[in-house]
Protein backbone atom coordinates (compact mmCIF):
# COMPACT_ATOMS: atom_id res chain seq x y z
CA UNK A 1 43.55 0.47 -26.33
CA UNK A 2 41.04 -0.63 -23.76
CA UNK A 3 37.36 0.35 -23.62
CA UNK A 4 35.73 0.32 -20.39
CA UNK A 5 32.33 1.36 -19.90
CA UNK A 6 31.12 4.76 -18.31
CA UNK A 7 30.49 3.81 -14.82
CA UNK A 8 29.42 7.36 -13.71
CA UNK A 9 26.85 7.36 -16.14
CA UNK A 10 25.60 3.94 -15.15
CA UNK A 11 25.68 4.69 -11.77
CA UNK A 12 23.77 8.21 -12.42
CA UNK A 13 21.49 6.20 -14.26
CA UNK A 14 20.58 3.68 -11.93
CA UNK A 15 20.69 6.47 -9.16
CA UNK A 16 17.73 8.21 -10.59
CA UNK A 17 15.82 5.61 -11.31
CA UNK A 18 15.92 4.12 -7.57
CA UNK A 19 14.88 7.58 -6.56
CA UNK A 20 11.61 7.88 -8.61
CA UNK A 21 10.83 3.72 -7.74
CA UNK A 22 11.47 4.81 -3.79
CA UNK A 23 9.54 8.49 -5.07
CA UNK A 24 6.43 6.57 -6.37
CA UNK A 25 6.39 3.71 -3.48
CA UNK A 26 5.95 6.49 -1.00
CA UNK A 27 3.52 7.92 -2.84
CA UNK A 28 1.42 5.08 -3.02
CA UNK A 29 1.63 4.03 0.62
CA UNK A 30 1.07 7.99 1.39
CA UNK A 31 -2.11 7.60 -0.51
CA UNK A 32 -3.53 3.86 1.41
CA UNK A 33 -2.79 5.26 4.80
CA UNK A 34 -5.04 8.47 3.74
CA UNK A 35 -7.62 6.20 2.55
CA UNK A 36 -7.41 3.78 5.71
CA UNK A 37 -8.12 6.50 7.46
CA UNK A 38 -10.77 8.44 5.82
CA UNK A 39 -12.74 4.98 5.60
CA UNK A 40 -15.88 4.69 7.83
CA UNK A 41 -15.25 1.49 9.35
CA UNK A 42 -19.24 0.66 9.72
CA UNK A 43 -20.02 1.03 6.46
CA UNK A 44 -16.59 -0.96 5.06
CA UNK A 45 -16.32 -4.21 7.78
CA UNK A 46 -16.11 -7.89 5.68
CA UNK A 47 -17.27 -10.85 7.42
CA UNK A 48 -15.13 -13.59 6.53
CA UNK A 49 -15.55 -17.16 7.02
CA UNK A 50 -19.54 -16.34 7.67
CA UNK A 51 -22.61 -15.51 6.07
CA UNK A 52 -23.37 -12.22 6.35
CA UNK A 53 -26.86 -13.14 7.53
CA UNK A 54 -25.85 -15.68 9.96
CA UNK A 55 -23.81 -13.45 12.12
CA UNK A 56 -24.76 -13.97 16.26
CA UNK A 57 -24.74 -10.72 18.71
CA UNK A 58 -21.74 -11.67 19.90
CA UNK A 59 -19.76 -12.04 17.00
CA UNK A 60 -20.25 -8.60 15.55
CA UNK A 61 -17.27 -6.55 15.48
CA UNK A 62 -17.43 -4.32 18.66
CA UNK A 63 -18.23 -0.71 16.41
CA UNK A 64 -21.37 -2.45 14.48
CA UNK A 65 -24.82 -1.49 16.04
């Protein structure tokens, strides 16, 4: 007699679980594109590579005051 494994149930398995992983990514990215967009950009820029005090006119990004 052979035994072979239950491949449905694998498969069913490994079926669900991909769902709630692909369930829970969407979820996430949902949730940082809601935040992107309720940010207020003027009061959430980073200057990088600068000091924040030694930043000219013209390199202000174009939104600041």
């Amino acid at each position: 007699m052979i035994v072979v494994p239950n491949y449905k149930e694998m498969y069913r398995i490994l079926f669900q679980e991909t769902t709630k992983a692909i369930t829970a990514l969407q979820k996430a990215q949902q949730l940082a594109e809601e935040l992107y967009i309720t940010y207020d950009i003027t009061d959430n820029l980073i200057v990088i590579g600068k000091d924040a005090d030694d930043t000219s006119e013209e390199e202000k990004h174009p939104l600041q005051d």
